[in-house]
Protein backbone atom coordinates (compact mmCIF):
# COMPACT_ATOMS: atom_id res chain seq x y z
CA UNK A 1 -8.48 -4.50 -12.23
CA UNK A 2 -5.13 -4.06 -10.12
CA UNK A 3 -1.51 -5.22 -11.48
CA UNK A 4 0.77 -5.60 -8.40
CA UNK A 5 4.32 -5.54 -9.14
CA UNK A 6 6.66 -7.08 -6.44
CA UNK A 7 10.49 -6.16 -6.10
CA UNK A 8 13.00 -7.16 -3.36
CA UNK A 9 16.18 -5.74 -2.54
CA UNK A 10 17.23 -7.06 0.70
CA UNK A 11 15.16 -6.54 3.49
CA UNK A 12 13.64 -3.80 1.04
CA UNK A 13 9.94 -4.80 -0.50
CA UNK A 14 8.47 -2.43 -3.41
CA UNK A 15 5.55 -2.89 -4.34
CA UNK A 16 3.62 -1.24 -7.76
CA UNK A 17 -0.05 -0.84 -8.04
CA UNK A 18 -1.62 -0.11 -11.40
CA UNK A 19 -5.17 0.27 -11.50
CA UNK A 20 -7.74 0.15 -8.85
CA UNK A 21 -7.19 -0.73 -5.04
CA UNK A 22 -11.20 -1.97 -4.12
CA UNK A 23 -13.58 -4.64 -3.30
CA UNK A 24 -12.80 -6.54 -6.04
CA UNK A 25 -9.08 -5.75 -5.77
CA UNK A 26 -8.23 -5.81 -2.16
CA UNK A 27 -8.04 -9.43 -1.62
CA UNK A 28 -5.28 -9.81 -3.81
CA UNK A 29 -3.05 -7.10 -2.31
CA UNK A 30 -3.87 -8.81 1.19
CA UNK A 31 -2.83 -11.85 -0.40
CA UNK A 32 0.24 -10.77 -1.82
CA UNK A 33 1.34 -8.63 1.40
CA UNK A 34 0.67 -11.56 3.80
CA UNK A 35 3.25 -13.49 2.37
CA UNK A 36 5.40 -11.55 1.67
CA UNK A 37 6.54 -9.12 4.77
CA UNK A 38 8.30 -12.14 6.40
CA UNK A 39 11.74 -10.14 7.31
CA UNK A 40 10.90 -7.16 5.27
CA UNK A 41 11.99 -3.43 7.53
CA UNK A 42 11.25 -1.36 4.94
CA UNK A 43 7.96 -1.54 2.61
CA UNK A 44 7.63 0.49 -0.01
CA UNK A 45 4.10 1.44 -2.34
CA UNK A 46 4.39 2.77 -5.34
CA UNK A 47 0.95 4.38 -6.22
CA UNK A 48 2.16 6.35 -10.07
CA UNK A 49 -0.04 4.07 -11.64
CA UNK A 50 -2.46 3.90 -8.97
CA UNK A 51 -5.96 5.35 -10.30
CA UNK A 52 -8.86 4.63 -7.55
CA UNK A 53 -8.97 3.38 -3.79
CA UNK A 54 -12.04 2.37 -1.87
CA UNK A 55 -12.26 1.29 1.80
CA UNK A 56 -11.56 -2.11 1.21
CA UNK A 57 -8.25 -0.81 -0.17
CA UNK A 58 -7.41 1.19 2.73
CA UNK A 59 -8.21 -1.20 4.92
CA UNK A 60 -5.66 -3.49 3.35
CA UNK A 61 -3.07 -0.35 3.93
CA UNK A 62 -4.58 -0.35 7.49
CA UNK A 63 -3.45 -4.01 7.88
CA UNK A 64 0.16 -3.77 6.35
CA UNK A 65 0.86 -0.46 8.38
CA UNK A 66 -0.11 -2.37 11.34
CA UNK A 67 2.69 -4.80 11.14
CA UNK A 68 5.07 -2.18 9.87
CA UNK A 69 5.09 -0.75 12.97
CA UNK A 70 6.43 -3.75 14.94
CA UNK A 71 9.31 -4.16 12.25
CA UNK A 72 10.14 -1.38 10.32
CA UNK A 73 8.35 1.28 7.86
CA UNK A 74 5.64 1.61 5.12
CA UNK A 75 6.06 4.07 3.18
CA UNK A 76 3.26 5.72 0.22
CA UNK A 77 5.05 7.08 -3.12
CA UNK A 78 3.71 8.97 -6.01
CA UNK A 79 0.10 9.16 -5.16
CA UNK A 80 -2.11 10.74 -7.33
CA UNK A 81 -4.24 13.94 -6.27
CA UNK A 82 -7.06 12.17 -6.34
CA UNK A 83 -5.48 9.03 -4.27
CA UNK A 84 -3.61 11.52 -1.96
CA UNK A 85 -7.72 13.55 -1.61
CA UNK A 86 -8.79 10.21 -0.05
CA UNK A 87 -6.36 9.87 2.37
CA UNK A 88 -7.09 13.26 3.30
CA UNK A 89 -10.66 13.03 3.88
CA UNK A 90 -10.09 9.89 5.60
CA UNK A 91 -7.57 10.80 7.77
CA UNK A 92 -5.04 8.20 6.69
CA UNK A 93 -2.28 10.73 5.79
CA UNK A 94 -2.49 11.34 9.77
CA UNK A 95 -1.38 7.15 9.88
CA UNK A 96 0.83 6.92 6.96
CA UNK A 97 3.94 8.09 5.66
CA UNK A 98 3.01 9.34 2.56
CA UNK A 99 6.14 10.32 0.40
């Protein structure tokens, strides 16, 4: 299960995850992030609450980073260990900016 949490301030998106970022999740962060980067520079993911990603979920990240890059920045906050170990071994903390 995933709980995404959406706040705007400006041209400013947050974005919370609570729970697990995978197969069954992804979708609905894709979802979410596809309409909603219209005009956005600066997007923000909160990962506290953040428990598990799989490669569906980084994929998604993968996606969202890629339009980043033509307008503004993504940026990766409060990952756990365990969250931050993945990126690691999967050489996405060389691709993101992970706060």
């Amino acid at each position: 299960m995933l709980n995404i949490t959406k706040n705007t301030n400006g041209t400013e998106l947050l974005i919370g995850l609570e729970g697990r970022l995978d197969t069954v999740t992804a979708p609905s962060l894709e979802n979410e992030l596809k309409g909603s980067l219209d005009g956005v520079d600066s997007l923000i993911l909160d990962m506290a609450e953040l428990q598990y990603i799989s490669s569906a979920g980084l994929r998604v990240l993968l996606s969202a980073q890629k339009v980043m890059n033509k307008q503004g920045r993504m940026v990766i906050r409060n990952a756990s260990e365990d969250v931050k170990e993945i990126f690691d071994v999967t050489g996405f903390s060389d691709i993101l900016t992970i706060e």
